[in-house]
PDB file of N, CA and C in Angstrom:
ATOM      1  N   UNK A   1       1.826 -17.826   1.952  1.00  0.00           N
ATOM      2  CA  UNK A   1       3.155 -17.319   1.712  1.00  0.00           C
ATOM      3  C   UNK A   1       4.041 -17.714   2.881  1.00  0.00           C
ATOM      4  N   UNK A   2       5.256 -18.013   2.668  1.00  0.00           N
ATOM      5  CA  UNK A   2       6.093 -18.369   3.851  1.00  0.00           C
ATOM      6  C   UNK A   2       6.825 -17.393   4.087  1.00  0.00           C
ATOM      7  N   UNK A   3       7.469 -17.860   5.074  1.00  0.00           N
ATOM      8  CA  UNK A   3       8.449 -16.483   5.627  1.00  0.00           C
ATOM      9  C   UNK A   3       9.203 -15.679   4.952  1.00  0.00           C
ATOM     10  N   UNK A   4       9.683 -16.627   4.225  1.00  0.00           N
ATOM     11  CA  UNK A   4      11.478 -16.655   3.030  1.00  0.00           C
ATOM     12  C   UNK A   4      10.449 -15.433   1.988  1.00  0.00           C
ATOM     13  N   UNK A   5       9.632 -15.764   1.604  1.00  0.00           N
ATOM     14  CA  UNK A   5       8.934 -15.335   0.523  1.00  0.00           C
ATOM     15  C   UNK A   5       8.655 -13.320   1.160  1.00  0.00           C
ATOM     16  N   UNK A   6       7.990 -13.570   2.038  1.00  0.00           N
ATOM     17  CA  UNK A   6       7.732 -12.023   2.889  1.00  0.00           C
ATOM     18  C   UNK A   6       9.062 -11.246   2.831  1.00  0.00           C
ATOM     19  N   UNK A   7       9.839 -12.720   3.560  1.00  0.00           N
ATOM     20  CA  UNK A   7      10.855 -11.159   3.547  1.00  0.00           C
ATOM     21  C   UNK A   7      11.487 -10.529   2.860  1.00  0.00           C
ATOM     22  N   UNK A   8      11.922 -12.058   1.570  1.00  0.00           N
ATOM     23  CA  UNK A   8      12.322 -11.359   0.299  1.00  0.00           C
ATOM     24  C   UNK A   8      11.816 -10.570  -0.280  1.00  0.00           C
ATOM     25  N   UNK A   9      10.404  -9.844  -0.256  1.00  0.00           N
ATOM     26  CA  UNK A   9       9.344  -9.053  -1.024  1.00  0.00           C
ATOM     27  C   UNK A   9       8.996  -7.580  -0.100  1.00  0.00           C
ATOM     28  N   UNK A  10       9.374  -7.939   1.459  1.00  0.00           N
ATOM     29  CA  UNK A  10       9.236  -6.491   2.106  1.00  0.00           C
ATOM     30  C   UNK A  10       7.638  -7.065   2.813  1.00  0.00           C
ATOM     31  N   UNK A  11       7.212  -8.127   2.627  1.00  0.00           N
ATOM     32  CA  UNK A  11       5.622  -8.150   3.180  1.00  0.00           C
ATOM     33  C   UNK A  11       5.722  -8.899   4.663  1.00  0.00           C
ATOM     34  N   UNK A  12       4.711  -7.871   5.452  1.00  0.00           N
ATOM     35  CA  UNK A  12       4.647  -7.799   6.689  1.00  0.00           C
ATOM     36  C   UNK A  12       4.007  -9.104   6.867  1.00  0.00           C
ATOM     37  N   UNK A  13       3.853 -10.009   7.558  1.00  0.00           N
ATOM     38  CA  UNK A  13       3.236 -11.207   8.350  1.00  0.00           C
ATOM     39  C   UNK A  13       2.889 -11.173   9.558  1.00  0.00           C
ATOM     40  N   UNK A  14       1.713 -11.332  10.177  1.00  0.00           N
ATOM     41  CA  UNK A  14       0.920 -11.681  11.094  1.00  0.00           C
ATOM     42  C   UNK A  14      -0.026 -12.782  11.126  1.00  0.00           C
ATOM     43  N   UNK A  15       0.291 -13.851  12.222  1.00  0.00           N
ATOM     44  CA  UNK A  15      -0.440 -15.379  11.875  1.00  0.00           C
ATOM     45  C   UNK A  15      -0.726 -15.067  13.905  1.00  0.00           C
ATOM     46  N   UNK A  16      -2.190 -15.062  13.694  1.00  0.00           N
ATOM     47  CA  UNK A  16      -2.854 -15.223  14.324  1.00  0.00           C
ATOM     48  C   UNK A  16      -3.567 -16.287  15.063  1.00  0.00           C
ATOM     49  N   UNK A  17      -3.485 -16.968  16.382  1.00  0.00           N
ATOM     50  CA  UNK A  17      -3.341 -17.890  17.249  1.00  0.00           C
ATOM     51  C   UNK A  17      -4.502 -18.944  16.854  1.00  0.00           C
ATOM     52  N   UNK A  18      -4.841 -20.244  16.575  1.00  0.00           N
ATOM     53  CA  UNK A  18      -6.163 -20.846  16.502  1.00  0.00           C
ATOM     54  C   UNK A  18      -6.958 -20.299  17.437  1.00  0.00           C
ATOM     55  N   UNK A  19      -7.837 -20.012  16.810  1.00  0.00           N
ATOM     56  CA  UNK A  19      -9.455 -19.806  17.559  1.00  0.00           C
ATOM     57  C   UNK A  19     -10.453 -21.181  17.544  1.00  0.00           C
ATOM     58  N   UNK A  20     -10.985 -21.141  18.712  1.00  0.00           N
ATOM     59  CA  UNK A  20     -12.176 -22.511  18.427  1.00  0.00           C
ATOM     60  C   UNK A  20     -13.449 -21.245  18.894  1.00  0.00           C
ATOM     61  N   UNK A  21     -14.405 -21.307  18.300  1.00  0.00           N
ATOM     62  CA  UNK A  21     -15.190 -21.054  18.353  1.00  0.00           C
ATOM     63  C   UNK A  21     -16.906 -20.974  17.620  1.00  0.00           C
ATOM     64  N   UNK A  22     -18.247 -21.036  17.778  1.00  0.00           N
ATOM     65  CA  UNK A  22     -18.894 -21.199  16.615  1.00  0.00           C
ATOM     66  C   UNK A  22     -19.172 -22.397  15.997  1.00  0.00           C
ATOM     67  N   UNK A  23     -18.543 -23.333  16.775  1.00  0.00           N
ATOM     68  CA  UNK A  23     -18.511 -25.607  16.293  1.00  0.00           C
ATOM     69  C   UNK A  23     -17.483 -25.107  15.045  1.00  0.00           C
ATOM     70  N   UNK A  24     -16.563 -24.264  14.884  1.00  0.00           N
ATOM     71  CA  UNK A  24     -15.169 -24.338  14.399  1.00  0.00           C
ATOM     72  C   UNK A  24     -13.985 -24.156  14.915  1.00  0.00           C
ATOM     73  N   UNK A  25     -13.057 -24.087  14.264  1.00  0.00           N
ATOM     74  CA  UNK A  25     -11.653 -23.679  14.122  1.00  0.00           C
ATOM     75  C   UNK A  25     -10.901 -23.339  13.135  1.00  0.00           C
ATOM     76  N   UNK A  26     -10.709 -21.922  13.590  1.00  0.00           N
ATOM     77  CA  UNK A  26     -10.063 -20.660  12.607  1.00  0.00           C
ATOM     78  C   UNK A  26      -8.509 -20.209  12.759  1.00  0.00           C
ATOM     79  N   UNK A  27      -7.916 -20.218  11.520  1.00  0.00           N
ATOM     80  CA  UNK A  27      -6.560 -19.552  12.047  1.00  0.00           C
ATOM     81  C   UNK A  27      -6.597 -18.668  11.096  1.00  0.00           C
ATOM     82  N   UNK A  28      -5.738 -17.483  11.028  1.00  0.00           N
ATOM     83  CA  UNK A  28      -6.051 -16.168  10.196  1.00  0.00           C
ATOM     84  C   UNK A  28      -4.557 -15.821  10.282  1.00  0.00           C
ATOM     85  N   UNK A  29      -4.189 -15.390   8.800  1.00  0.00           N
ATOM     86  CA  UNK A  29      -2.753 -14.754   8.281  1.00  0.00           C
ATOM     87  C   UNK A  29      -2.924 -13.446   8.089  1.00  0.00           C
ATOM     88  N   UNK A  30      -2.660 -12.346   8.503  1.00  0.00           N
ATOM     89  CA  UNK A  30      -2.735 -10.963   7.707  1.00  0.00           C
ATOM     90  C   UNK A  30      -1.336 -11.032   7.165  1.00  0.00           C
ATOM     91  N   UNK A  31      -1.667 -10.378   6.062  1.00  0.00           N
ATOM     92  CA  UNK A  31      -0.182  -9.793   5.189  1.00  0.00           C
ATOM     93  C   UNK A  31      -0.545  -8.001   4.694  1.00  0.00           C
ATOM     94  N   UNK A  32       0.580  -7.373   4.714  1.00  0.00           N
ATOM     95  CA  UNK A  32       0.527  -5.825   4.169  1.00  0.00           C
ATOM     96  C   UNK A  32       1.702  -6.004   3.614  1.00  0.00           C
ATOM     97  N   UNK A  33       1.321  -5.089   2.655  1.00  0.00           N
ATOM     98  CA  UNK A  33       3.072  -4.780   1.304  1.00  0.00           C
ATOM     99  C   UNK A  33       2.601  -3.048   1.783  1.00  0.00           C
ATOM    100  N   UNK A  34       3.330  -2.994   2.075  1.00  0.00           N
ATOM    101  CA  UNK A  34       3.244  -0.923   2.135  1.00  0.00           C
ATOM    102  C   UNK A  34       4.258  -0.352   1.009  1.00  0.00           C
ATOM    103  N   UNK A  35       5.232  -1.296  -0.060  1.00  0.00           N
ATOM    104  CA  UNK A  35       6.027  -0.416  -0.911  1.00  0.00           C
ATOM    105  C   UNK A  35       5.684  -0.729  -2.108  1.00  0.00           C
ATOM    106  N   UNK A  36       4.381   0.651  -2.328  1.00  0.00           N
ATOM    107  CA  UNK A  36       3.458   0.702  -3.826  1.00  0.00           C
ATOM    108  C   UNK A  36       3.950   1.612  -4.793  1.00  0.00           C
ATOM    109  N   UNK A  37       5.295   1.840  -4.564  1.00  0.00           N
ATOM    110  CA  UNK A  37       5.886   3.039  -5.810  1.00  0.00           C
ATOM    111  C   UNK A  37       5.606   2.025  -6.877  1.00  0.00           C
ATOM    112  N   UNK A  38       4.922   1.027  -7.566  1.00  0.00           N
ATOM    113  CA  UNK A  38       5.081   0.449  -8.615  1.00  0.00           C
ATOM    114  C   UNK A  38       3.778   0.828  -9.376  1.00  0.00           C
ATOM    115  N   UNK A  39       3.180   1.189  -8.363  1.00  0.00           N
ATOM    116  CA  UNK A  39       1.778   1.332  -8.788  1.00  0.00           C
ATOM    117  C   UNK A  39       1.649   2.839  -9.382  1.00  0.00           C
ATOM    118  N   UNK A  40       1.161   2.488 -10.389  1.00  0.00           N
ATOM    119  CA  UNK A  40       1.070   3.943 -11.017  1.00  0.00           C
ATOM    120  C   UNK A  40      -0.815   4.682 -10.424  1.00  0.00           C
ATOM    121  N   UNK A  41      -1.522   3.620 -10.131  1.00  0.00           N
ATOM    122  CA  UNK A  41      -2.801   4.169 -10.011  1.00  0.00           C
ATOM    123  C   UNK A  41      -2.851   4.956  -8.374  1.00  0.00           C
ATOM    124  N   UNK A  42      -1.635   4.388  -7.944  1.00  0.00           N
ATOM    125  CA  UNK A  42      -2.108   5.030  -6.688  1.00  0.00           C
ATOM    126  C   UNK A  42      -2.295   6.316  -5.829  1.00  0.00           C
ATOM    127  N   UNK A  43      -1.931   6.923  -6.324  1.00  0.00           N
ATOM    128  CA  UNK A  43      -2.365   8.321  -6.192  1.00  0.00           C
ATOM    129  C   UNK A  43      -3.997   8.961  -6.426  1.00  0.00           C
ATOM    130  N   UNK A  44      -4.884   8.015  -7.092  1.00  0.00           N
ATOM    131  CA  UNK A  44      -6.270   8.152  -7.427  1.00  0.00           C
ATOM    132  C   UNK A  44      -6.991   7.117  -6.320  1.00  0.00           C
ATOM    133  N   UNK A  45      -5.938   7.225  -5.292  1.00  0.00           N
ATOM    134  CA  UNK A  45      -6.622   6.616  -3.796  1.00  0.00           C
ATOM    135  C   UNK A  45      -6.227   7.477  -2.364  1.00  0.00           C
ATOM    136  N   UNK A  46      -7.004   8.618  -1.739  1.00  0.00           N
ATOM    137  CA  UNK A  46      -6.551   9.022  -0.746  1.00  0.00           C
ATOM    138  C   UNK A  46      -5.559   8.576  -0.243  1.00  0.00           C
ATOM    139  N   UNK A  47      -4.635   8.990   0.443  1.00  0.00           N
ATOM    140  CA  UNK A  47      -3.978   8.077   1.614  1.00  0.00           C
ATOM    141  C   UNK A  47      -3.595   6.636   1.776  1.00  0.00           C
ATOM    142  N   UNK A  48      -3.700   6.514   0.415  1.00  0.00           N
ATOM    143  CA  UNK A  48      -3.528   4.900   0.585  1.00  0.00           C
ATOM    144  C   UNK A  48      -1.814   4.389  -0.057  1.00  0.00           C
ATOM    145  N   UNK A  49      -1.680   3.307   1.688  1.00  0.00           N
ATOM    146  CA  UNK A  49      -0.580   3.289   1.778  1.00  0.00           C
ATOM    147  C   UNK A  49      -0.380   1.319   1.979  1.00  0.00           C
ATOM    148  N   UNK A  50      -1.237   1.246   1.485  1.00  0.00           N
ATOM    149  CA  UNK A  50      -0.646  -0.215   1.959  1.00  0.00           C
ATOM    150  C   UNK A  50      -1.969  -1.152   1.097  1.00  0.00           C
ATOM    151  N   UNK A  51      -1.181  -2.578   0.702  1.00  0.00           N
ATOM    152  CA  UNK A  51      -2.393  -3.006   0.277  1.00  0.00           C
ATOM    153  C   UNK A  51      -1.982  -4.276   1.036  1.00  0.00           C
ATOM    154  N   UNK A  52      -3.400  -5.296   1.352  1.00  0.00           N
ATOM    155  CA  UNK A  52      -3.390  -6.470   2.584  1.00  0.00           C
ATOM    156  C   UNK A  52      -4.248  -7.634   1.918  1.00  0.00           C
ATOM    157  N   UNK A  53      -3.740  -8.542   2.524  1.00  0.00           N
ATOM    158  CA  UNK A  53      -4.737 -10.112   1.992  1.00  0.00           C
ATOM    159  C   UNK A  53      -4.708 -10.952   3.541  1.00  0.00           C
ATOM    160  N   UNK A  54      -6.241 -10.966   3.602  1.00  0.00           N
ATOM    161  CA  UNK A  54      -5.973 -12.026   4.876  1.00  0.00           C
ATOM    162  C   UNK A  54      -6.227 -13.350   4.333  1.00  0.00           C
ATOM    163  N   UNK A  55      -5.751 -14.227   5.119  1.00  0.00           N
ATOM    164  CA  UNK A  55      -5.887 -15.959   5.206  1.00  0.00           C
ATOM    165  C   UNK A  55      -6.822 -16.555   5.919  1.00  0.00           C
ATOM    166  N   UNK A  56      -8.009 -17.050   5.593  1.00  0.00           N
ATOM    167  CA  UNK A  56      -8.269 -17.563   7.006  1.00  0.00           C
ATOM    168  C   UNK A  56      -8.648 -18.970   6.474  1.00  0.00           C
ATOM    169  N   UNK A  57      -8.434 -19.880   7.009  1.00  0.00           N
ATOM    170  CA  UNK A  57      -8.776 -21.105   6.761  1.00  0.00           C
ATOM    171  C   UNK A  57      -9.457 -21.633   8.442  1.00  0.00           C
ATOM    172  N   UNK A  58     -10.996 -22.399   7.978  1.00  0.00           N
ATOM    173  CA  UNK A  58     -11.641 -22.671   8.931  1.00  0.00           C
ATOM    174  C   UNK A  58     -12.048 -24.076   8.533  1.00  0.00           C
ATOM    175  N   UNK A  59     -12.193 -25.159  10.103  1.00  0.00           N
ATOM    176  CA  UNK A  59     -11.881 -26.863   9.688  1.00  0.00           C
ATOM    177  C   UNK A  59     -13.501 -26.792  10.444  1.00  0.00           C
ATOM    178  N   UNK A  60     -14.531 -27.000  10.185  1.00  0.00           N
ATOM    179  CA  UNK A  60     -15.701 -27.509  10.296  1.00  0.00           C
ATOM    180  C   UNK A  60     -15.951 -28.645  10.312  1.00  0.00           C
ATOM    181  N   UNK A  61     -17.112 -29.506  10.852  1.00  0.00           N
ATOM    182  CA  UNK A  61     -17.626 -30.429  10.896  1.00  0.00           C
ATOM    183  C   UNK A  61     -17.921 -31.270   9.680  1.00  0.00           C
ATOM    184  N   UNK A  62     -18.312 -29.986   8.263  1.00  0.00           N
ATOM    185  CA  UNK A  62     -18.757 -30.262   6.990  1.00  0.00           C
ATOM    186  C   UNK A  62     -17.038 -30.209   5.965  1.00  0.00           C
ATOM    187  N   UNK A  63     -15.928 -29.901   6.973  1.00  0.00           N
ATOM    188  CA  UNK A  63     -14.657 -30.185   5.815  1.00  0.00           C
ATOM    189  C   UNK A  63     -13.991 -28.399   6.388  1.00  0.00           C
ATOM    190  N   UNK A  64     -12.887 -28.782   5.485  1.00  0.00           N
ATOM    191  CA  UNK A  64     -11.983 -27.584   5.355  1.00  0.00           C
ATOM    192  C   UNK A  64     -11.901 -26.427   4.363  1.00  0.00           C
ATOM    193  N   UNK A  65     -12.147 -25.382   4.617  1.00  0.00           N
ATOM    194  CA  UNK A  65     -12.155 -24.386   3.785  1.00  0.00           C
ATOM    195  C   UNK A  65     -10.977 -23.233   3.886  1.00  0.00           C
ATOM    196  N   UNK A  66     -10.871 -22.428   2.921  1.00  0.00           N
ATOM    197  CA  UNK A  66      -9.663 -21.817   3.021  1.00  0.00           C
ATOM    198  C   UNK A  66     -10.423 -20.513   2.208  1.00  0.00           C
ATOM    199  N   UNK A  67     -10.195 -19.390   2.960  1.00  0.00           N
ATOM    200  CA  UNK A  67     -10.823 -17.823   2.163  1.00  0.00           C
ATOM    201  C   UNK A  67      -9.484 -16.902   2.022  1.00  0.00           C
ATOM    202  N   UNK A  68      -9.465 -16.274   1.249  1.00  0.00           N
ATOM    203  CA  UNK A  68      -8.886 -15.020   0.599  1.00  0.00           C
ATOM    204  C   UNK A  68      -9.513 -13.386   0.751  1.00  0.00           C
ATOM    205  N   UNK A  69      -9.120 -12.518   1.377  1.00  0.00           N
ATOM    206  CA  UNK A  69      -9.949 -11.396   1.339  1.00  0.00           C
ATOM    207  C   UNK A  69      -8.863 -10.057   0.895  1.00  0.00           C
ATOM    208  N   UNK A  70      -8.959  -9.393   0.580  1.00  0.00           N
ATOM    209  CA  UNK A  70      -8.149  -8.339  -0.093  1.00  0.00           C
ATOM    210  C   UNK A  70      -8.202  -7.097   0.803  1.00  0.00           C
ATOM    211  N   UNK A  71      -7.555  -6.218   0.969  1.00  0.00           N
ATOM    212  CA  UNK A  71      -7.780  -4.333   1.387  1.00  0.00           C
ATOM    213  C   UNK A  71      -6.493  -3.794   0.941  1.00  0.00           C
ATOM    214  N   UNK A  72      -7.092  -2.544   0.861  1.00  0.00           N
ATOM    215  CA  UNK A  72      -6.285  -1.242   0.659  1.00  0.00           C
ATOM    216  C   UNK A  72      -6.622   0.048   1.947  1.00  0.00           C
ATOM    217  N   UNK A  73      -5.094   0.267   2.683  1.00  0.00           N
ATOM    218  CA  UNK A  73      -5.422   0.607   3.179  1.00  0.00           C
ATOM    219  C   UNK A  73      -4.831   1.678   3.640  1.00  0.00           C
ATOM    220  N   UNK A  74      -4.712   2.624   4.935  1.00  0.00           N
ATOM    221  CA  UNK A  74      -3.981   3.867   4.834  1.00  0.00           C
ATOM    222  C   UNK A  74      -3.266   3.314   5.978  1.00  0.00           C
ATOM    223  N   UNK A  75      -3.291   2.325   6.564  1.00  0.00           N
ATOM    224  CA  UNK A  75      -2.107   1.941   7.656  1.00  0.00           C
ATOM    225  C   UNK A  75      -1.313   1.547   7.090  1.00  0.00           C
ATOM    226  N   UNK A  76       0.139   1.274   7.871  1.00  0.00           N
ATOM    227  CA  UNK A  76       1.464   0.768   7.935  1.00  0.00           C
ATOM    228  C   UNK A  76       1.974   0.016   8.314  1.00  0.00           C
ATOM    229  N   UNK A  77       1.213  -0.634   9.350  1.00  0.00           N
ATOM    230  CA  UNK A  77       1.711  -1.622  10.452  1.00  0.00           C
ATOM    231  C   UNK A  77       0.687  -2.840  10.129  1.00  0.00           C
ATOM    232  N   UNK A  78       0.908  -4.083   9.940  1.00  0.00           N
ATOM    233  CA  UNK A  78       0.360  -4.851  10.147  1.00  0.00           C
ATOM    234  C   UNK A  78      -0.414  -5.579  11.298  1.00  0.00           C
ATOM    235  N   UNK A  79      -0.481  -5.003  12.358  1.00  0.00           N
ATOM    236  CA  UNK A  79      -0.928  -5.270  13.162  1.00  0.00           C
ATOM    237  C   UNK A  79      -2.322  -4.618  13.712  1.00  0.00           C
ATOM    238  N   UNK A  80      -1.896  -3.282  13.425  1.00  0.00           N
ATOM    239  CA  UNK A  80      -3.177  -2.434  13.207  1.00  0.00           C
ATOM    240  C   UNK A  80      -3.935  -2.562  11.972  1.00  0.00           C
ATOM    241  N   UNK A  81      -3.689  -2.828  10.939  1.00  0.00           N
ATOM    242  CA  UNK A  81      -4.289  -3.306   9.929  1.00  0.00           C
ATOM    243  C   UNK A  81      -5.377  -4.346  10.658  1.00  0.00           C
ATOM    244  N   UNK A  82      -4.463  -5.691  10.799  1.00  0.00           N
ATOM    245  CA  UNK A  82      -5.099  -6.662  11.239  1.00  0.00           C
ATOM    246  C   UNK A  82      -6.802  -6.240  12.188  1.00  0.00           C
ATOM    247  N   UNK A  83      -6.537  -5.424  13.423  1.00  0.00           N
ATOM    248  CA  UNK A  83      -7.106  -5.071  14.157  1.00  0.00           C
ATOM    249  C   UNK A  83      -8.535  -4.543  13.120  1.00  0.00           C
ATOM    250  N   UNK A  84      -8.040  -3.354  12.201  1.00  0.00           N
ATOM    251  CA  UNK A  84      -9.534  -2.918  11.787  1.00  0.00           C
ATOM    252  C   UNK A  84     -10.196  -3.659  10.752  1.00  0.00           C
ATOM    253  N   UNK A  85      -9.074  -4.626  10.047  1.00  0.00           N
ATOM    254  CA  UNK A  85     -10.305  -5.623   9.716  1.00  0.00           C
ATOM    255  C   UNK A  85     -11.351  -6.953  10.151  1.00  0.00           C
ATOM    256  N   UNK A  86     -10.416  -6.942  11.451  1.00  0.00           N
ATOM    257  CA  UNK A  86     -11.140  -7.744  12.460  1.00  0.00           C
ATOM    258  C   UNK A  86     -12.372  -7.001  12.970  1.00  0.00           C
ATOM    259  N   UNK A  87     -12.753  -5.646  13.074  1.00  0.00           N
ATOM    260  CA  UNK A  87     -13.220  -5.087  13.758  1.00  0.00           C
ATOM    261  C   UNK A  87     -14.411  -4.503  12.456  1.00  0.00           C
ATOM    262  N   UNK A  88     -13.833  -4.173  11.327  1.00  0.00           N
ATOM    263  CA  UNK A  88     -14.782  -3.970  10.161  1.00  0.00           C
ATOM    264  C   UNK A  88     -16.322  -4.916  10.254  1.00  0.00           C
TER     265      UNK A  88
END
């Protein structure tokens, strides 16, 4: 997602510095949307206030790959987000 796109939509962005590590190189996007009044299910989720997709695309020896990962979560901030799924 690009910038134009986030901001028109309210979604938080965090792009996280290349890493080399492991005989790779990783770069990682977090995104959070925290405005779920659309969602009708959400109330049949504690505390849950935000939903997130990270990016990570990693360039290996064997080629380039690109992953998708999803959460729901009770933070607000994208940054702390970021943090506990780094830490998950």
């Amino acid at each position: 997602m690009d910038e134009k796109y986030c901001e028109q939509y309210g979604i938080q962005k965090l792009s996280c510095g290349v890493e080399k590590d492991h005989g790779r190189i990783e770069k990682r996007d977090y995104y959070l949307y925290t405005n779920l009044k659309w969602l009708a299910e959400k109330d049949g989720w504690k505390n849950l206030r935000g939903i997130g997709m990270v990016r990570s695309s990693r360039l290996t020896k064997d080629g380039e790959s690109t992953e998708l990962r999803y959460f729901i979560t009770s933070l607000t901030d994208v940054n702390l987000a970021a943090k506990a799924v780094r830490a998950h």
